[in-house]
N, C-alpha and C. Protein backbone atom coordinates (compact mmCIF):
# COMPACT_ATOMS: atom_id res chain seq x y z
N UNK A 1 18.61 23.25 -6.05
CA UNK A 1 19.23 24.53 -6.24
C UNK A 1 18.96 25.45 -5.05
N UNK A 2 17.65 25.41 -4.59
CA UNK A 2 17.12 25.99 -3.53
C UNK A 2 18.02 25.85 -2.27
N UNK A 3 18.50 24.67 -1.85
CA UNK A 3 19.23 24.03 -0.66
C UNK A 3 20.82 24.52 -0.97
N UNK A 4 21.37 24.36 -2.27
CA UNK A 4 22.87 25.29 -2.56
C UNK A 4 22.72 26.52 -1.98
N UNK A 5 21.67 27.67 -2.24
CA UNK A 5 21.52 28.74 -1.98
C UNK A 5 21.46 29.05 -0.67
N UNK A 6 20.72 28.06 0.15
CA UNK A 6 20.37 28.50 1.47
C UNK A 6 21.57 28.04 2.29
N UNK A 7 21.97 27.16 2.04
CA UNK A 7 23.77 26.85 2.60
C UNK A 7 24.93 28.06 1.94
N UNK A 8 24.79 28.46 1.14
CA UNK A 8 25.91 29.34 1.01
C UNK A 8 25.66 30.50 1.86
N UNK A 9 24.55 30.84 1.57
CA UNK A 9 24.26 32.30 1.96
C UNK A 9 24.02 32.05 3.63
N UNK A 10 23.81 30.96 4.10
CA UNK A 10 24.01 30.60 5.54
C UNK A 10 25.19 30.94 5.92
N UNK A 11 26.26 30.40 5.12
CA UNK A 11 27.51 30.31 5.68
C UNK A 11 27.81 31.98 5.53
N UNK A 12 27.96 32.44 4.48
CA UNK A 12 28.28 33.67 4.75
C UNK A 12 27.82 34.63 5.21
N UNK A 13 26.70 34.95 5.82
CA UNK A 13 26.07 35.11 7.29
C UNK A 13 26.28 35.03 8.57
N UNK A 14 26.79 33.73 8.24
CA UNK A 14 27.64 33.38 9.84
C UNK A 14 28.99 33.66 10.13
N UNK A 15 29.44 33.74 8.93
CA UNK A 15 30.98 34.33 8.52
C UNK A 15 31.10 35.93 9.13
N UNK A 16 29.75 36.57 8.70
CA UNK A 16 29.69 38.23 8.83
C UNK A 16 29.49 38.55 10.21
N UNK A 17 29.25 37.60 10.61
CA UNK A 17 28.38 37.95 12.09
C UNK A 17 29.48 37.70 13.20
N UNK A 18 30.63 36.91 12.92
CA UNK A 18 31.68 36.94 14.15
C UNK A 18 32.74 37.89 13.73
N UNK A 19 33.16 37.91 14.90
CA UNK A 19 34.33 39.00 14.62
C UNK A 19 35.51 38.56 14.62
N UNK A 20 35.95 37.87 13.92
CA UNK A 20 37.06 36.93 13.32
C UNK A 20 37.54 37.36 12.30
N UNK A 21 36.89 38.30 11.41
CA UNK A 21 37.49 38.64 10.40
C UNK A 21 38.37 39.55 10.31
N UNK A 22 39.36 39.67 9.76
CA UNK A 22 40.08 41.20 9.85
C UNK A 22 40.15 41.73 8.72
N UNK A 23 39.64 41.78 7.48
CA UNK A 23 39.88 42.46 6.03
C UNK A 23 39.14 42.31 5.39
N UNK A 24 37.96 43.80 5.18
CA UNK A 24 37.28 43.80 4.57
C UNK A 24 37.80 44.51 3.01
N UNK A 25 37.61 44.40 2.02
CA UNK A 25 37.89 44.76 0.89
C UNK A 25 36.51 45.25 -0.07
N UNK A 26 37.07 46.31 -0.60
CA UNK A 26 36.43 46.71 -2.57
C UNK A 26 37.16 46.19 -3.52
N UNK A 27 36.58 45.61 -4.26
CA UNK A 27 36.79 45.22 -5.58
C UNK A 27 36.02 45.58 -6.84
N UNK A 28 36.56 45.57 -7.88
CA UNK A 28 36.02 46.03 -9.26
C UNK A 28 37.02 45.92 -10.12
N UNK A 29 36.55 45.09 -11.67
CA UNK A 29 37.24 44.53 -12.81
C UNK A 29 36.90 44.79 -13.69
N UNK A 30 37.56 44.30 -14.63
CA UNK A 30 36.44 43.69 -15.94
C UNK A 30 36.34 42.57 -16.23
N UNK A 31 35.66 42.02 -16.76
CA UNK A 31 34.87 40.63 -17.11
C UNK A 31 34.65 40.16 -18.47
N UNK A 32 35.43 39.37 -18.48
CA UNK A 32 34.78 38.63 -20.52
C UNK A 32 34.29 37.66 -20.08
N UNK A 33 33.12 37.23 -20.84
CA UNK A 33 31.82 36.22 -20.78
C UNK A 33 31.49 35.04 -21.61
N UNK A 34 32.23 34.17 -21.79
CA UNK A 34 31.74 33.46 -22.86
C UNK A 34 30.54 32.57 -22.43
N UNK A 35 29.70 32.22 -23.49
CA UNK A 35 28.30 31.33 -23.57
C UNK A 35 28.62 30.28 -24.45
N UNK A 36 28.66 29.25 -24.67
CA UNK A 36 28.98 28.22 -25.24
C UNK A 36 28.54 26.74 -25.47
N UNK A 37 28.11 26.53 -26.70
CA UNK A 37 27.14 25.33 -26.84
C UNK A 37 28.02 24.66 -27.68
N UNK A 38 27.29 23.35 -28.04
CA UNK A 38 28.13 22.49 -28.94
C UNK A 38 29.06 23.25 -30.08
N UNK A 39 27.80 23.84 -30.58
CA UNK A 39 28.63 24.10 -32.32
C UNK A 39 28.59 25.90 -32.01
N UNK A 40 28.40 26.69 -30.86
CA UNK A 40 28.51 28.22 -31.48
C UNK A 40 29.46 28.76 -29.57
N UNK A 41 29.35 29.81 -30.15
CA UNK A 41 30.06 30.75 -29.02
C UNK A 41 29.69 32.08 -29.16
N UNK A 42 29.34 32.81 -27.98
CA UNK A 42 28.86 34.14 -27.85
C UNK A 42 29.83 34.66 -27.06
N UNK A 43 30.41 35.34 -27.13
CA UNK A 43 31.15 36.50 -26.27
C UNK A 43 30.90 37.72 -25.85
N UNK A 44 30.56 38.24 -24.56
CA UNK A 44 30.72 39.60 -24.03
C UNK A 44 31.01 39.86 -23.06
N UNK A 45 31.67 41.30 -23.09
CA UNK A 45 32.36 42.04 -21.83
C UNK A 45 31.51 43.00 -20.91
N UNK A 46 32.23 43.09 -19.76
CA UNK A 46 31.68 44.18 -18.91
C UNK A 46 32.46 44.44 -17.71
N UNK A 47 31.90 44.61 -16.85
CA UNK A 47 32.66 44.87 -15.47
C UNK A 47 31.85 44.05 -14.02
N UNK A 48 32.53 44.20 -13.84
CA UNK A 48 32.20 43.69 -11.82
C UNK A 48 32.51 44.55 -10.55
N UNK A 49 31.56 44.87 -9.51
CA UNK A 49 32.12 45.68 -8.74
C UNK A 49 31.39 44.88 -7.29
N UNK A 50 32.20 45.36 -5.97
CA UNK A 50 31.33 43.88 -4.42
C UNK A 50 32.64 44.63 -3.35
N UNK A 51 32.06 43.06 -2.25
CA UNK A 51 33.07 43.63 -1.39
C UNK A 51 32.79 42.25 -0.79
N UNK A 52 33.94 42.13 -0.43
CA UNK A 52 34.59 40.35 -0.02
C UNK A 52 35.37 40.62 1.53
N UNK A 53 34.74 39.42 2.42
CA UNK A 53 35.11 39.46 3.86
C UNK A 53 36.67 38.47 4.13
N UNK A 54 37.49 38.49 4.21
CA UNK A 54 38.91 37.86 4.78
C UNK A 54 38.87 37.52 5.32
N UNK A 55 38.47 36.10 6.13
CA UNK A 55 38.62 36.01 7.24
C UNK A 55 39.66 34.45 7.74
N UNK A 56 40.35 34.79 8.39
CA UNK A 56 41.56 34.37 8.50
C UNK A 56 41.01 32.39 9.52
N UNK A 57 41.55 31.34 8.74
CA UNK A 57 41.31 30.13 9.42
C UNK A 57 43.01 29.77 10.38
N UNK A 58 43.66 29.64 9.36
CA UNK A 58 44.72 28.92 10.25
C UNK A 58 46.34 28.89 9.26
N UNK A 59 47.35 29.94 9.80
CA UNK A 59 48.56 29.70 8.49
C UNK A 59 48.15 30.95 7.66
N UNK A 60 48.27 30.12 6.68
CA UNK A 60 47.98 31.63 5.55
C UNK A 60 46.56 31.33 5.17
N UNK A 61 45.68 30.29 5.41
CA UNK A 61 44.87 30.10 4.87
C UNK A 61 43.51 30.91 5.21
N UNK A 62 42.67 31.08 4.21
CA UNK A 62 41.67 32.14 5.24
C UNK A 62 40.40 31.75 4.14
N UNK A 63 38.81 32.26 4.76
CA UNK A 63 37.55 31.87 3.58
C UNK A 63 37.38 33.47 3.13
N UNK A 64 37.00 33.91 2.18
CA UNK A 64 36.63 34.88 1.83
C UNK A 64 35.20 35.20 0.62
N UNK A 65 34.12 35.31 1.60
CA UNK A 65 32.61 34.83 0.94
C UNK A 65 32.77 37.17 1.00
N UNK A 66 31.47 36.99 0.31
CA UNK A 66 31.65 38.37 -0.60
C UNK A 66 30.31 38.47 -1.63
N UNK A 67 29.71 39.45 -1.67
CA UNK A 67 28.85 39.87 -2.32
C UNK A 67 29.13 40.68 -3.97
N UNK A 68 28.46 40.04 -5.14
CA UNK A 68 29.32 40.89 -6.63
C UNK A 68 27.74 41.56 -7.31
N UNK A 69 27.88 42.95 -8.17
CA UNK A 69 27.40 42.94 -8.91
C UNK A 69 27.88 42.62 -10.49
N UNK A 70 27.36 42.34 -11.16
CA UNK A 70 27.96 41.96 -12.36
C UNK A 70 27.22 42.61 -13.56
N UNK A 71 27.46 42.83 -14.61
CA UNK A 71 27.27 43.53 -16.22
C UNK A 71 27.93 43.15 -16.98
N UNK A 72 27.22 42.51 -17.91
CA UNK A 72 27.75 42.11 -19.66
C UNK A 72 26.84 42.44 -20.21
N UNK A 73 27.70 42.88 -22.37
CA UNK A 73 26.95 43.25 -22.50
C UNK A 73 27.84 43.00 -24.09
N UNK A 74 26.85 42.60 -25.22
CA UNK A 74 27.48 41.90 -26.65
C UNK A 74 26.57 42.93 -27.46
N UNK A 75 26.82 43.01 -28.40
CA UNK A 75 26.41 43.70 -29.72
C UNK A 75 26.59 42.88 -31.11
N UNK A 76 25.77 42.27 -31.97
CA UNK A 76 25.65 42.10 -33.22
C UNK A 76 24.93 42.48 -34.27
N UNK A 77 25.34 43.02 -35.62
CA UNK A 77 24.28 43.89 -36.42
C UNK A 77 24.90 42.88 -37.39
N UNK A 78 23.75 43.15 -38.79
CA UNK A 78 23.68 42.57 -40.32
C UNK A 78 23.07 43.95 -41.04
N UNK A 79 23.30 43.57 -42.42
CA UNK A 79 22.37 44.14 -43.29
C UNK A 79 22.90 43.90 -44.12
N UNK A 80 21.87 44.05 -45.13
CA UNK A 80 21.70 43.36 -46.87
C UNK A 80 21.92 44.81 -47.46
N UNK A 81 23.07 45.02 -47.99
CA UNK A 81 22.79 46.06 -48.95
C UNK A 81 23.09 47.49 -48.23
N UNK A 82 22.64 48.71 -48.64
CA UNK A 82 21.95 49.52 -48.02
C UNK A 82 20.89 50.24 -47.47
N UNK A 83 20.10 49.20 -48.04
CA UNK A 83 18.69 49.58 -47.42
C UNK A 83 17.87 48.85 -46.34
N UNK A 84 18.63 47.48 -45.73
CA UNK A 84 17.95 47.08 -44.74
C UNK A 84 19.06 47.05 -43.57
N UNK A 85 19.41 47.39 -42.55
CA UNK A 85 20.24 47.02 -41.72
C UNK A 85 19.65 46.98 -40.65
N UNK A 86 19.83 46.03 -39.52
CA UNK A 86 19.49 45.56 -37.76
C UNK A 86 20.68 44.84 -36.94
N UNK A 87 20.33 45.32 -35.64
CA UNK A 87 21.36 45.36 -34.61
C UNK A 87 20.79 44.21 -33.39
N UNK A 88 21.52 43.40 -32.62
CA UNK A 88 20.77 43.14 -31.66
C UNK A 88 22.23 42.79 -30.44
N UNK A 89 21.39 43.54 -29.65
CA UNK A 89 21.88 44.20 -28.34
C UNK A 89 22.07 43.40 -26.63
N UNK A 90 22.71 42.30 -26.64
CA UNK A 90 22.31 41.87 -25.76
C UNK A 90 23.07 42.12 -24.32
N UNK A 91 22.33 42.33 -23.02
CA UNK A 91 22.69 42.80 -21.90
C UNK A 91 22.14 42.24 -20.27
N UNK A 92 23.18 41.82 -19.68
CA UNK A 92 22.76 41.07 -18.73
C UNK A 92 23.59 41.89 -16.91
N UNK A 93 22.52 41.48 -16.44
CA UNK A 93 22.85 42.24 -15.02
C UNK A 93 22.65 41.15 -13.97
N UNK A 94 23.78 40.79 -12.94
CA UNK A 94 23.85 39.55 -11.78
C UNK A 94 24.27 40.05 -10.63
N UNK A 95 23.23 39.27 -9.42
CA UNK A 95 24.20 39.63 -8.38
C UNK A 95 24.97 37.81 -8.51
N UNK A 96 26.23 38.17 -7.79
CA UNK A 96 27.18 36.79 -7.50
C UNK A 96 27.74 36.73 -5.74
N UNK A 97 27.41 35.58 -5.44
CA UNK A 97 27.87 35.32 -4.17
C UNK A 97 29.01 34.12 -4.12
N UNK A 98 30.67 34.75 -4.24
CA UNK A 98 31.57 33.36 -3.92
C UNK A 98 31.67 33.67 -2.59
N UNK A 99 32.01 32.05 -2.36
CA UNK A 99 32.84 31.77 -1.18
C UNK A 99 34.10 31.03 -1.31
N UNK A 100 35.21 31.87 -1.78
CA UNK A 100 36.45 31.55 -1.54
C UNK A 100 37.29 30.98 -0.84
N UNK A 101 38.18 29.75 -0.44
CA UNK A 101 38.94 29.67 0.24
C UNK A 101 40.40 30.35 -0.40
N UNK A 102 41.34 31.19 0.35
CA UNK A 102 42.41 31.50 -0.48
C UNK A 102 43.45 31.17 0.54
N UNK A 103 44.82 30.95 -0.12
CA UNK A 103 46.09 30.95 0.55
C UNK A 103 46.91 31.82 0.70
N UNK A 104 47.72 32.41 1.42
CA UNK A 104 48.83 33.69 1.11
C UNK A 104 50.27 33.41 1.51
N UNK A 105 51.39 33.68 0.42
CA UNK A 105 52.48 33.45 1.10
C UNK A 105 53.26 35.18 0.98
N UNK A 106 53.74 35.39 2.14
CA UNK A 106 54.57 36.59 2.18
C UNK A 106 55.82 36.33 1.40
N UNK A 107 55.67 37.68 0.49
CA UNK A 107 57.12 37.58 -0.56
C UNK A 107 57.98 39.11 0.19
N UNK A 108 57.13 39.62 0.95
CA UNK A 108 57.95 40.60 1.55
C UNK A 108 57.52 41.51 2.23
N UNK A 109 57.66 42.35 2.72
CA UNK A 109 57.29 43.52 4.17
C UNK A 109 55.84 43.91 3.37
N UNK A 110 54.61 43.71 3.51
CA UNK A 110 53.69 44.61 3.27
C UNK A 110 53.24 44.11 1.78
N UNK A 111 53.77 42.68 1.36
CA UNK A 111 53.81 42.11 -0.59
C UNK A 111 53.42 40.90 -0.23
N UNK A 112 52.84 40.57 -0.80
CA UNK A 112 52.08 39.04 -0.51
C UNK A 112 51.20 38.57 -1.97
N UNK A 113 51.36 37.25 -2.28
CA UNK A 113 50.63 36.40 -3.07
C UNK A 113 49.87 35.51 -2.69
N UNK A 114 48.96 35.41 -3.44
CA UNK A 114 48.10 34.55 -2.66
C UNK A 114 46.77 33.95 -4.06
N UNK A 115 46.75 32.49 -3.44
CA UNK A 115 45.88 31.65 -4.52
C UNK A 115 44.56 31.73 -3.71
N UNK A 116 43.52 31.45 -4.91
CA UNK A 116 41.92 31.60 -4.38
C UNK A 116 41.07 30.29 -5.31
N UNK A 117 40.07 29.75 -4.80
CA UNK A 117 39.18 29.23 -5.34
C UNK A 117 37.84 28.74 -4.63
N UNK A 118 37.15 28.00 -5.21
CA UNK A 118 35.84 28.49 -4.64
C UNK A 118 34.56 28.31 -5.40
N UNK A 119 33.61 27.93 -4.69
CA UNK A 119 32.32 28.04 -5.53
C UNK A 119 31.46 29.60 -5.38
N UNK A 120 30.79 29.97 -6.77
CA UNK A 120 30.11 31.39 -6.55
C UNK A 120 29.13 30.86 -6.76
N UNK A 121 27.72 31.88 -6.27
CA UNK A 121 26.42 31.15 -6.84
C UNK A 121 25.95 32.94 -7.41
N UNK A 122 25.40 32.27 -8.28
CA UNK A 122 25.24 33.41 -9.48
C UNK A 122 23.29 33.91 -9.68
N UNK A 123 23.04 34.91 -9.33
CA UNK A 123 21.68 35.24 -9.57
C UNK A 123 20.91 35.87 -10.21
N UNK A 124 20.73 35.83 -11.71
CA UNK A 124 20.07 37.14 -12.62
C UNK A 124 19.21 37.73 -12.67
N UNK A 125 19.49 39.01 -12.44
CA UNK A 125 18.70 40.01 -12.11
C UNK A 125 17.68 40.70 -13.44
N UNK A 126 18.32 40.57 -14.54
CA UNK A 126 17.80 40.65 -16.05
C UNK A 126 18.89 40.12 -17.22
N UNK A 127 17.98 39.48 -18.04
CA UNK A 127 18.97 39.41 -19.30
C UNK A 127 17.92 40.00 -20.51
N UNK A 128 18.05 41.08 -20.95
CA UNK A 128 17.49 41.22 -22.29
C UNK A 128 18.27 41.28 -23.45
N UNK A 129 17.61 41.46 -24.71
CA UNK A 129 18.07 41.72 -26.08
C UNK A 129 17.09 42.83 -26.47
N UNK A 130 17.86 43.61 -26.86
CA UNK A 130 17.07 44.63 -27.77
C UNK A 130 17.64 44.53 -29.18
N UNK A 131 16.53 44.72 -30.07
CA UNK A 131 16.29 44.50 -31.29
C UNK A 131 16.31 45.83 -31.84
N UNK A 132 17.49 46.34 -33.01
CA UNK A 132 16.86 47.25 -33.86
C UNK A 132 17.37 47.42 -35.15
N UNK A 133 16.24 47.84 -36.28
CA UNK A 133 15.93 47.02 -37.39
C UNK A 133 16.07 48.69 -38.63
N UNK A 134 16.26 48.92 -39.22
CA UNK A 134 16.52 50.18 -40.39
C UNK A 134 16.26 49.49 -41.46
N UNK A 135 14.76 50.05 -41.97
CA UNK A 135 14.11 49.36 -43.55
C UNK A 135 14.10 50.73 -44.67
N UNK A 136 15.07 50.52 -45.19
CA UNK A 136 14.79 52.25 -45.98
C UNK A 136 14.40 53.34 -45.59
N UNK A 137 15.12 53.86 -44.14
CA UNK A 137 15.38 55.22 -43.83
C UNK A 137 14.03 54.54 -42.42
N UNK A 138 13.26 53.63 -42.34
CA UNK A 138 12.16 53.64 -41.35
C UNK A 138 12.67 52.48 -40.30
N UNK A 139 13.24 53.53 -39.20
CA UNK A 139 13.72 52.64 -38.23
C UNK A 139 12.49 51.73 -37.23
N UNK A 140 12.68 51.13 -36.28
CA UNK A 140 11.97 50.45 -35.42
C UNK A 140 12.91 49.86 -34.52
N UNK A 141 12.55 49.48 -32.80
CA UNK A 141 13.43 48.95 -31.81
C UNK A 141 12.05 48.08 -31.19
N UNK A 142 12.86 46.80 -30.93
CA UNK A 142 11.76 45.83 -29.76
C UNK A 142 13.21 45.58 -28.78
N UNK A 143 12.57 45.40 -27.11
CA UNK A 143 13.48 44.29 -26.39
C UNK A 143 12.76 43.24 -25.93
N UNK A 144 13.40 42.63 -25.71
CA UNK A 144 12.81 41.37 -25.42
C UNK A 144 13.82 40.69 -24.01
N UNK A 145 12.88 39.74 -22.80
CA UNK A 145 13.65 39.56 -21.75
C UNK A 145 13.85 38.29 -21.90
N UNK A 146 14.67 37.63 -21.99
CA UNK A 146 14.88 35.87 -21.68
C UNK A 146 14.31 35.64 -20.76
N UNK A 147 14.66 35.87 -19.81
CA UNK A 147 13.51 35.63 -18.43
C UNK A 147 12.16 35.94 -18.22
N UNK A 148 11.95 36.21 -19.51
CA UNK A 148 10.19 35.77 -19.53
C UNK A 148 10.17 34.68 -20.10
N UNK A 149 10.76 33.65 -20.82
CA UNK A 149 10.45 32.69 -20.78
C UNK A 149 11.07 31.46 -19.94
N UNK A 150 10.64 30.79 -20.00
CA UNK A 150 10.92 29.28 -18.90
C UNK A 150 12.32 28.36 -19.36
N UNK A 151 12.37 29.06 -20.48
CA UNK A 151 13.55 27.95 -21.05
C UNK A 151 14.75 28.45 -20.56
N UNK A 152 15.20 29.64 -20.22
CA UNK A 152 16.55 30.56 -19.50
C UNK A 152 16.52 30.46 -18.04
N UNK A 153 17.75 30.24 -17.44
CA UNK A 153 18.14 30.03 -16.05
C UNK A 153 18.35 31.22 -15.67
N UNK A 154 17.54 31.39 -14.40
CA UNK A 154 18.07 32.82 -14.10
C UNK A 154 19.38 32.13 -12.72
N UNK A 155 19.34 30.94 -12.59
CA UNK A 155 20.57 30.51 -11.38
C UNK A 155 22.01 30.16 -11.88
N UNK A 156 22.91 30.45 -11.27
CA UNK A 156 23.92 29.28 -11.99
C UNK A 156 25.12 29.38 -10.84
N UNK A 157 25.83 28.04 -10.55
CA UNK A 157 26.47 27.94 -9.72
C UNK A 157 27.95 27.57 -10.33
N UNK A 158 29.28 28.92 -10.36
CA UNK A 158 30.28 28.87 -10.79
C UNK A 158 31.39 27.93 -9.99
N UNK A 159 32.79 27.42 -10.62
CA UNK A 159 33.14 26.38 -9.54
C UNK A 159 34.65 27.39 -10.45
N UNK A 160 35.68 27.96 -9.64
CA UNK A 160 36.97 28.62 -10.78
C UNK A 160 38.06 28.93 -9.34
N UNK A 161 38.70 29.89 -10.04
CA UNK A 161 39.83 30.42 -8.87
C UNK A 161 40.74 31.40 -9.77
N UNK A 162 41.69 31.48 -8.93
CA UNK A 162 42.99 32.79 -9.90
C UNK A 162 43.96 33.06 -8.65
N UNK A 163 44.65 33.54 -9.09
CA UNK A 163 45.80 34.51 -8.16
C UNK A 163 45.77 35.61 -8.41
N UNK A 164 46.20 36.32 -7.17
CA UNK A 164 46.44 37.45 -6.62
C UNK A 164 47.49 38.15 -5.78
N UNK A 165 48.06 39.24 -6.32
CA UNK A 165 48.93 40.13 -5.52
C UNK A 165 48.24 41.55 -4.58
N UNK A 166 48.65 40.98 -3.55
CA UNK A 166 48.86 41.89 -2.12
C UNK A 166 49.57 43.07 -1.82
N UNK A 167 49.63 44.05 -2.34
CA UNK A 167 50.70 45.37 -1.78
C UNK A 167 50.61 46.60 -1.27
N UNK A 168 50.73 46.80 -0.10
CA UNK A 168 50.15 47.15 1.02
C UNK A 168 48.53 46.92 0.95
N UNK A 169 47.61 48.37 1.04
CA UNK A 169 46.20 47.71 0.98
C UNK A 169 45.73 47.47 -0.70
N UNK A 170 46.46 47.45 -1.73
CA UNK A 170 46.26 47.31 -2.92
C UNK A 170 45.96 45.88 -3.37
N UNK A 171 45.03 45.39 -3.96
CA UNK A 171 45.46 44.38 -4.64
C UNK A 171 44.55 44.37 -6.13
N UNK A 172 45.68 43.12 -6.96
CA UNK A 172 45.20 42.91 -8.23
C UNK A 172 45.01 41.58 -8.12
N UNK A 173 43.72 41.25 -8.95
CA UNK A 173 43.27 39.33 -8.76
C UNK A 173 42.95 39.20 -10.37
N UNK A 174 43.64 37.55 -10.63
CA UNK A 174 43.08 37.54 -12.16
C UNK A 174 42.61 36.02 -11.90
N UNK A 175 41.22 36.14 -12.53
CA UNK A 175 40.98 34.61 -12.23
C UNK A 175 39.97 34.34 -13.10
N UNK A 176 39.47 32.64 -13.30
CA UNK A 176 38.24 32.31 -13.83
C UNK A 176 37.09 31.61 -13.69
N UNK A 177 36.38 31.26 -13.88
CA UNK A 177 34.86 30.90 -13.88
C UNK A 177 34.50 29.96 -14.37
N UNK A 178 33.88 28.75 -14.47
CA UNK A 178 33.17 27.59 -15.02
C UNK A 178 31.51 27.60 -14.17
N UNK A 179 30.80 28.07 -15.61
CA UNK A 179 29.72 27.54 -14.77
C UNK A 179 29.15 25.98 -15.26
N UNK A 180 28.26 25.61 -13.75
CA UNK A 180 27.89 23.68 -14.05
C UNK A 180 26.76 24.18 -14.43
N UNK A 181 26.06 24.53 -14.41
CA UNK A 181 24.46 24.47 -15.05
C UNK A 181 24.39 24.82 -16.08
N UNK A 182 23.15 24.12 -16.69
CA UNK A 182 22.97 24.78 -17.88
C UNK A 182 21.94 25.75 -18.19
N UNK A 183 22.38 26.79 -18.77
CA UNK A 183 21.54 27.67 -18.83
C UNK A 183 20.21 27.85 -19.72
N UNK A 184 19.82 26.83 -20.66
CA UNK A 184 18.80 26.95 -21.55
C UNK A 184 18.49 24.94 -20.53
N UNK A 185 17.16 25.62 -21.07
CA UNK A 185 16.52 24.34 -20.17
C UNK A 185 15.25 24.28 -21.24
N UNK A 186 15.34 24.22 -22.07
CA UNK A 186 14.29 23.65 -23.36
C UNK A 186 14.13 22.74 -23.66
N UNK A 187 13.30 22.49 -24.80
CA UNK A 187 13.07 20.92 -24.95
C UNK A 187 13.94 20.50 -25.77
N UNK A 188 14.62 21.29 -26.76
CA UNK A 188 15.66 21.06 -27.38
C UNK A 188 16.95 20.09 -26.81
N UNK A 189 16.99 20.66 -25.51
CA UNK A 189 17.83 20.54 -24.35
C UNK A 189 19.57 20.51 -24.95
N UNK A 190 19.21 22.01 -25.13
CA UNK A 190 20.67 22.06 -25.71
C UNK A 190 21.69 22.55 -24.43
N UNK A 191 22.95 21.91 -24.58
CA UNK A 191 24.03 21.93 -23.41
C UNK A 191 25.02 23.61 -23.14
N UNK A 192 24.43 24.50 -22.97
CA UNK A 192 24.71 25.70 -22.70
C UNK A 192 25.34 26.14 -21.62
N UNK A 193 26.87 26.58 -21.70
CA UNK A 193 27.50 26.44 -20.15
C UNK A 193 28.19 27.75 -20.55
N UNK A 194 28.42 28.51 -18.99
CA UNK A 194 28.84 30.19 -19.60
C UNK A 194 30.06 30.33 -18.76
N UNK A 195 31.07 30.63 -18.83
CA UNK A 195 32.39 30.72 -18.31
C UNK A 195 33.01 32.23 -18.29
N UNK A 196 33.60 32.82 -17.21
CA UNK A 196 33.76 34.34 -17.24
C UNK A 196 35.34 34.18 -17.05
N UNK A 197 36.14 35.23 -17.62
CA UNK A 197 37.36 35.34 -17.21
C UNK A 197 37.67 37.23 -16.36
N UNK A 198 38.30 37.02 -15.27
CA UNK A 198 38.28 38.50 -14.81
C UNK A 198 39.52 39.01 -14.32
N UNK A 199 39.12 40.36 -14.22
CA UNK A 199 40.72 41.31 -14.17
C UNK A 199 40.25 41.91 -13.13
N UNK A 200 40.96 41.95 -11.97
CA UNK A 200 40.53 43.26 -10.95
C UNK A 200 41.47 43.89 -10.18
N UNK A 201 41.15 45.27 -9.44
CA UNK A 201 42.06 45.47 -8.55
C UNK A 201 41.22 45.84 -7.35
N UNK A 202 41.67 46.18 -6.20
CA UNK A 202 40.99 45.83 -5.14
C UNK A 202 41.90 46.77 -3.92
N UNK A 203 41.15 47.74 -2.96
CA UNK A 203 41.55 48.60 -1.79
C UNK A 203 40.84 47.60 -0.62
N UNK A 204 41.89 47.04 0.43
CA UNK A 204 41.59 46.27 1.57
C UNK A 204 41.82 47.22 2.80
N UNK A 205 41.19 47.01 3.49
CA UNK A 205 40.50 48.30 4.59
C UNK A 205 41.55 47.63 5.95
């Protein structure tokens, strides 16, 4: 995992450092999250916000490596009755590094489409759950971090793509996510894979 990391982030380093590029961009979306094991599914939303380098190879074709922050964030409550009810809160914060290759074909003066895909490598910065619990009017809150224990990945390396429209410096990208790792690494060794779907629009400089 160590050696993925140090090759990506090589490359896009070396990407930043010539002056080959011509289009730097902002981006920011929103993000749905699914987590997904054999028999269950967790879902949550949030947003994404970075800034991704263009840099042009040959034709329409060009790499575009880019720095993301990321936020999700799920909510589930129960209660028996009216006298016991609890909530639990879960919330996660990433940086993401893709490196895109994308294509562009001109549909017209200043309008352009263009396909993307690419591996991201994904780095968590926190995932907690907060806990809170209402026992006959006597509340209480715990959080708790996954990443204090050993069994949660804080790495994960996404493999996805999407399309995108170009108009003038505007653009909108919709695309998705597969991650290969698994994210619970217990003894259980249950098969946990998290997949994002995203919406964005984007000012290119």
């Amino acid at each position: 995992m160590k050696k993925i990391l140090t090759t990506l982030l090589a490359a896009t380093l070396m990407l930043l450092g010539t002056q080959a590029f011509a289009q730097v961009s902002v981006n920011a979306g929103y993000l749905n999250s699914t987590l997904k094991t054999k028999n269950t599914s967790d879902n949550a939303n949030g947003a994404y916000a970075g800034v991704s380098f263009n840099v042009p190879l040959a034709g329409g074709l060009a790499i575009a490596p880019g720095v993301y922050y990321s936020m999700i964030t799920s909510k589930e409550t129960a209660s028996i009755g009216s006298i016991i009810s609890g909530s639990g809160t879960f919330t996660e914060h990433a940086i993401n590094v893709p490196v895109y290759l994308n294509y562009g074909i001109d549909l017209a003066r200043d309008t352009k489409v263009f396909l993307f895909g690419g591996p991201t490598l994904q780095y968590g910065l926190a995932s907690n759950v907060k806990y809170d619990a209402n026992v006959a009017g006597i509340s209480g809150s715990n959080t708790v971090s996954n990443y204090d224990s050993e069994n949660f990945n804080r790495m994960n390396v996404y493999l996805g793509g999407g399309l995108g429209f170009l108009v003038g410096a505007f653009q909108i990208t919709v695309g998705y996510d597969y991650g290969m790792m698994n994210q619970y690494k217990g003894d259980n060794a249950i098969n946990c894979h998290r997949s994002n779907l995203k919406l964005g629009v984007g000012f290119a400089f």
